[in-house]
Structure formats: structure tokens, C-alpha cells
Protein backbone atom coordinates (compact mmCIF):
# COMPACT_ATOMS: atom_id res chain seq x y z
CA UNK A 1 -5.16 15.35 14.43
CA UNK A 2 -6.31 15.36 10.65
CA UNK A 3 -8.81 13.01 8.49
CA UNK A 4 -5.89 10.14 7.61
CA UNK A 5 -6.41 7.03 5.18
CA UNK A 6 -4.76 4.71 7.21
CA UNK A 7 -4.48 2.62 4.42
CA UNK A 8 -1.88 4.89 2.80
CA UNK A 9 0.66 4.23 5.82
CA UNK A 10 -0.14 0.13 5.01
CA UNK A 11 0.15 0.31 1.60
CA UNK A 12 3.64 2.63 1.84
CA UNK A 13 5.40 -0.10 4.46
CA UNK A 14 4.02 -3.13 2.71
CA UNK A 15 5.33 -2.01 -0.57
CA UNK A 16 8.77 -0.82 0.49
CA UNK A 17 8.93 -4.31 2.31
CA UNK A 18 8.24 -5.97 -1.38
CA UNK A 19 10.38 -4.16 -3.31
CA UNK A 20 13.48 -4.35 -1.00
CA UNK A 21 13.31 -7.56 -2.22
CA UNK A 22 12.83 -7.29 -5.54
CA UNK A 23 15.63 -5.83 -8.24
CA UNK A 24 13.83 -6.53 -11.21
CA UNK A 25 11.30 -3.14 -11.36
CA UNK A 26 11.97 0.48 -11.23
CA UNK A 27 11.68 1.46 -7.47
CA UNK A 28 12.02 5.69 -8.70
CA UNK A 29 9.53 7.89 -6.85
CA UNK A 30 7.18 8.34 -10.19
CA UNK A 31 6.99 4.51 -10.36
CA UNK A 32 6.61 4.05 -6.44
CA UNK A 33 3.61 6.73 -6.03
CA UNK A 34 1.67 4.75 -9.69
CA UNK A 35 2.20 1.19 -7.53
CA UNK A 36 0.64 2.85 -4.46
CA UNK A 37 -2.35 4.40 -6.10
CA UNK A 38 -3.14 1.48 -8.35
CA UNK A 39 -2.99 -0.69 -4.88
CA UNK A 40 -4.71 2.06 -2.97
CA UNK A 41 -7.52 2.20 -5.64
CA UNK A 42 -8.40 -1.23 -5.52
CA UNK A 43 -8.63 -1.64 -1.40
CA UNK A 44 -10.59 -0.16 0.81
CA UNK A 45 -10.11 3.25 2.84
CA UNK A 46 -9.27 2.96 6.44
CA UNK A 47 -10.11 6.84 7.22
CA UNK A 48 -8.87 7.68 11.12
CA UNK A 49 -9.10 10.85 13.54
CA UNK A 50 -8.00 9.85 16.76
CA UNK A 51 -4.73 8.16 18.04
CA UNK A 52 -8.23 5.28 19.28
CA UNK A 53 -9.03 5.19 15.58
CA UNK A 54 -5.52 4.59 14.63
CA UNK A 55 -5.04 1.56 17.32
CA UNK A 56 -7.94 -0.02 16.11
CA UNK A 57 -7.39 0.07 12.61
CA UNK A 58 -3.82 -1.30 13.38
CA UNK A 59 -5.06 -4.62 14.86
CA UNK A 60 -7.49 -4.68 12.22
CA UNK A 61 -3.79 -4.33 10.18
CA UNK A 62 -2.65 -8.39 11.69
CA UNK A 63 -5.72 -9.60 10.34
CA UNK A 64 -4.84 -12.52 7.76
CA UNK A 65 -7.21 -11.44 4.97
CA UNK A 66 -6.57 -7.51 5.03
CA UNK A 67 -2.60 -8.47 4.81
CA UNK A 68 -3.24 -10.82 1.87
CA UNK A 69 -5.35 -8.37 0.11
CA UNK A 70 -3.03 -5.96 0.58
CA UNK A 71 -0.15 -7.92 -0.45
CA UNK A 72 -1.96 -9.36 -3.24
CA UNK A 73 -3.00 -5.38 -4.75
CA UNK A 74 0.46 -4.62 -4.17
CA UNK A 75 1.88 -7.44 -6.17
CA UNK A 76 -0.45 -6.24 -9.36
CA UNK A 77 0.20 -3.06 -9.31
CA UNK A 78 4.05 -3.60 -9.28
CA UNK A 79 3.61 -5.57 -12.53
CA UNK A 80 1.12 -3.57 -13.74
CA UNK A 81 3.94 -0.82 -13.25
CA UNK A 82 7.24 -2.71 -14.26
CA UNK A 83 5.39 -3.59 -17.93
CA UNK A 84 4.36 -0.13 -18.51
CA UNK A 85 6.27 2.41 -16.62
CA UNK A 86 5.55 6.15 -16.87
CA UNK A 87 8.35 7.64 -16.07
């Protein structure tokens, strides 16, 4: 097992989640990586080793505040994105 940010694999699912239901911002690979960085950059890492390490930070995952943070990062940086796209 490797060093993970198990934020990454949060950020990824929660964002694909949001912008399946969205059709109103560019969902190209460019545009998808800028959303996840700009969300990633503004939460805090959730660095794992273990498959234990990875449980835990997965209940930590149902809390209400981390998933409204999350959600909430998400939602800025797909704005953030759809005014000003790079690619």
C-alpha cells in the first residue's frame, strides 16, 4: 500500500455525483481535474496507509460537516470553473 489522500477518492465521487446532475458546465477532463484541485485545495488532506486507515477515514466520510464542506468546495469550484474555463 502507498501514501493516499483519501480526500482525492471523496472529492472525485462527490463531484461526478454533482455534475451528473448538472448540464449547464463543461464536464471535459481539463475542466474536471481544475474543479477537483480548486476543491482539493481548499479542504483538508485525509493522507492513509493501511486498508485500517482507509476504514476510518471512511466513517469519518458520513460525518455531516465533512460532507457539507465537501459539497460546499465542490459547488465553488464548479462555478469558479464554468465562468472561467481553461480549456
Amino acid at each position: 500500500m502507498e501514501c493516499h489522500n483519501y480526500m482525492e477518492d471523496i472529492v472525485r465521487n462527490t463531484l461526478e455525483n454533482l455534475l451528473s446532475k448538472r448540464n449547464d458546465v463543461c464536464k471535459c477532463e481539463k475542466c474536471t481535474l481544475d474543479m477537483m484541485a480548486l476543491a482539493l485545495n481548499n479542504l483538508p488532506p485525509k493522507y492513509v496507509v493501511t486498508d485500517k486507515g482507509r476504514v476510518y477515514t471512511k466513517i469519518a466520510e458520513l460525518e455531516l460537516q465533512l460532507r457539507t464542506d465537501v459539497v460546499r468546495e465542490i459547488t465553488k469550484a464548479i462555478d469558479k470553473v464554468k465562468k472561467a474555463p481553461q480549456h
